[in-house]
Protein backbone atom coordinates (compact mmCIF):
# COMPACT_ATOMS: atom_id res chain seq x y z
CA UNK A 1 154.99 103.79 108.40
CA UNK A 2 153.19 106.69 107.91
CA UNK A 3 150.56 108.25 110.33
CA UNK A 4 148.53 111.26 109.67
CA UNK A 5 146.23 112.52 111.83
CA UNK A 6 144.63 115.93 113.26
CA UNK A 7 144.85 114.73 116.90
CA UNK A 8 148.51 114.51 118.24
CA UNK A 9 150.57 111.12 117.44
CA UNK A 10 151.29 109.27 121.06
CA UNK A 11 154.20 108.62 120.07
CA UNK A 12 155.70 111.87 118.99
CA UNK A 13 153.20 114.54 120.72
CA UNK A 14 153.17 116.00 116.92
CA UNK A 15 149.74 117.15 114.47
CA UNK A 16 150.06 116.93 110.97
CA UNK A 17 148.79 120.60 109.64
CA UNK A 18 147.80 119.30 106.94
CA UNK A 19 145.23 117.49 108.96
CA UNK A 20 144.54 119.88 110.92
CA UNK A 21 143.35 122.19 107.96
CA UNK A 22 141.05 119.39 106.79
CA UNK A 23 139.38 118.62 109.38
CA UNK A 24 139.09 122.50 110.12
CA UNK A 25 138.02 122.93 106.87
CA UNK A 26 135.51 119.89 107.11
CA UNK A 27 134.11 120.87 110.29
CA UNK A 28 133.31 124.30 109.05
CA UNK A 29 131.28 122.70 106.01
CA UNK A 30 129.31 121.08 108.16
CA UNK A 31 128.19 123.76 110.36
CA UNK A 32 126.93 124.92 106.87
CA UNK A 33 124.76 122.02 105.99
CA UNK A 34 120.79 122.27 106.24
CA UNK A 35 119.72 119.27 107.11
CA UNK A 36 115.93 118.07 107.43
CA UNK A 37 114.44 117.73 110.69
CA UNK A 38 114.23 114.39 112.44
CA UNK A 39 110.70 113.79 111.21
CA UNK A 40 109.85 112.13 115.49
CA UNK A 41 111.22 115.56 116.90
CA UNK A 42 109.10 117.37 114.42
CA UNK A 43 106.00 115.47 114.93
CA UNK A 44 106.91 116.30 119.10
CA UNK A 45 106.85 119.85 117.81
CA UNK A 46 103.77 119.78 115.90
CA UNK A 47 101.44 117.95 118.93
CA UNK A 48 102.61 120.81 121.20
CA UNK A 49 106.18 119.47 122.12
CA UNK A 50 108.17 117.06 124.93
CA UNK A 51 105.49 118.88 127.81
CA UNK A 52 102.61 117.37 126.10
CA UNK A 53 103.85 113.81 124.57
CA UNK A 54 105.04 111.04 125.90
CA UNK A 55 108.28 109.67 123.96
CA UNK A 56 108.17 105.96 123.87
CA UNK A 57 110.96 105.07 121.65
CA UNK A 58 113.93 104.72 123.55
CA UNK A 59 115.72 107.56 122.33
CA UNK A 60 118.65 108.09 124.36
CA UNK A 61 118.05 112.14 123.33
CA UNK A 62 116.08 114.76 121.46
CA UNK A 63 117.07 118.01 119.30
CA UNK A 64 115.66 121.34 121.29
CA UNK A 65 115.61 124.32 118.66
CA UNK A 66 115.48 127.77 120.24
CA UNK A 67 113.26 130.20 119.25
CA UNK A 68 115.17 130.85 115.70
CA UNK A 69 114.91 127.51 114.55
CA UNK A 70 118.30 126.40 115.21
């Protein structure tokens, strides 16, 4: 049986580099993506932001961009 993974195997404490590199190397891709904006956070943003509307959608949480967008 074969088991590759990036986190260690439980049953031999080991990482497979291999994994390790891809998920490296997939994490750093997505730090590079530009996604859109969740269109209720910009909506928030446009009415004058979480001071001045209520949220009534049960959203467990809300993206907060600083001032340089991000």
């Amino acid at each position: 049986m074969l088991f590759l993974s990036a986190e260690p195997d439980p049953r031999e404490g080991k990482q497979d580099p291999g994994c390790v590199a891809l998920q490296q190397a997939l994490l750093e891709q997505i730090e590079q993506l530009q996604l859109p904006t969740n269109f209720l956070d910009e909506l928030i943003r446009e009415l004058g932001g979480p001071d001045a509307v209520a949220e009534c959608t049960g959203r467990k949480g809300r993206v907060v961009a600083d001032h340089s967008g991000r």
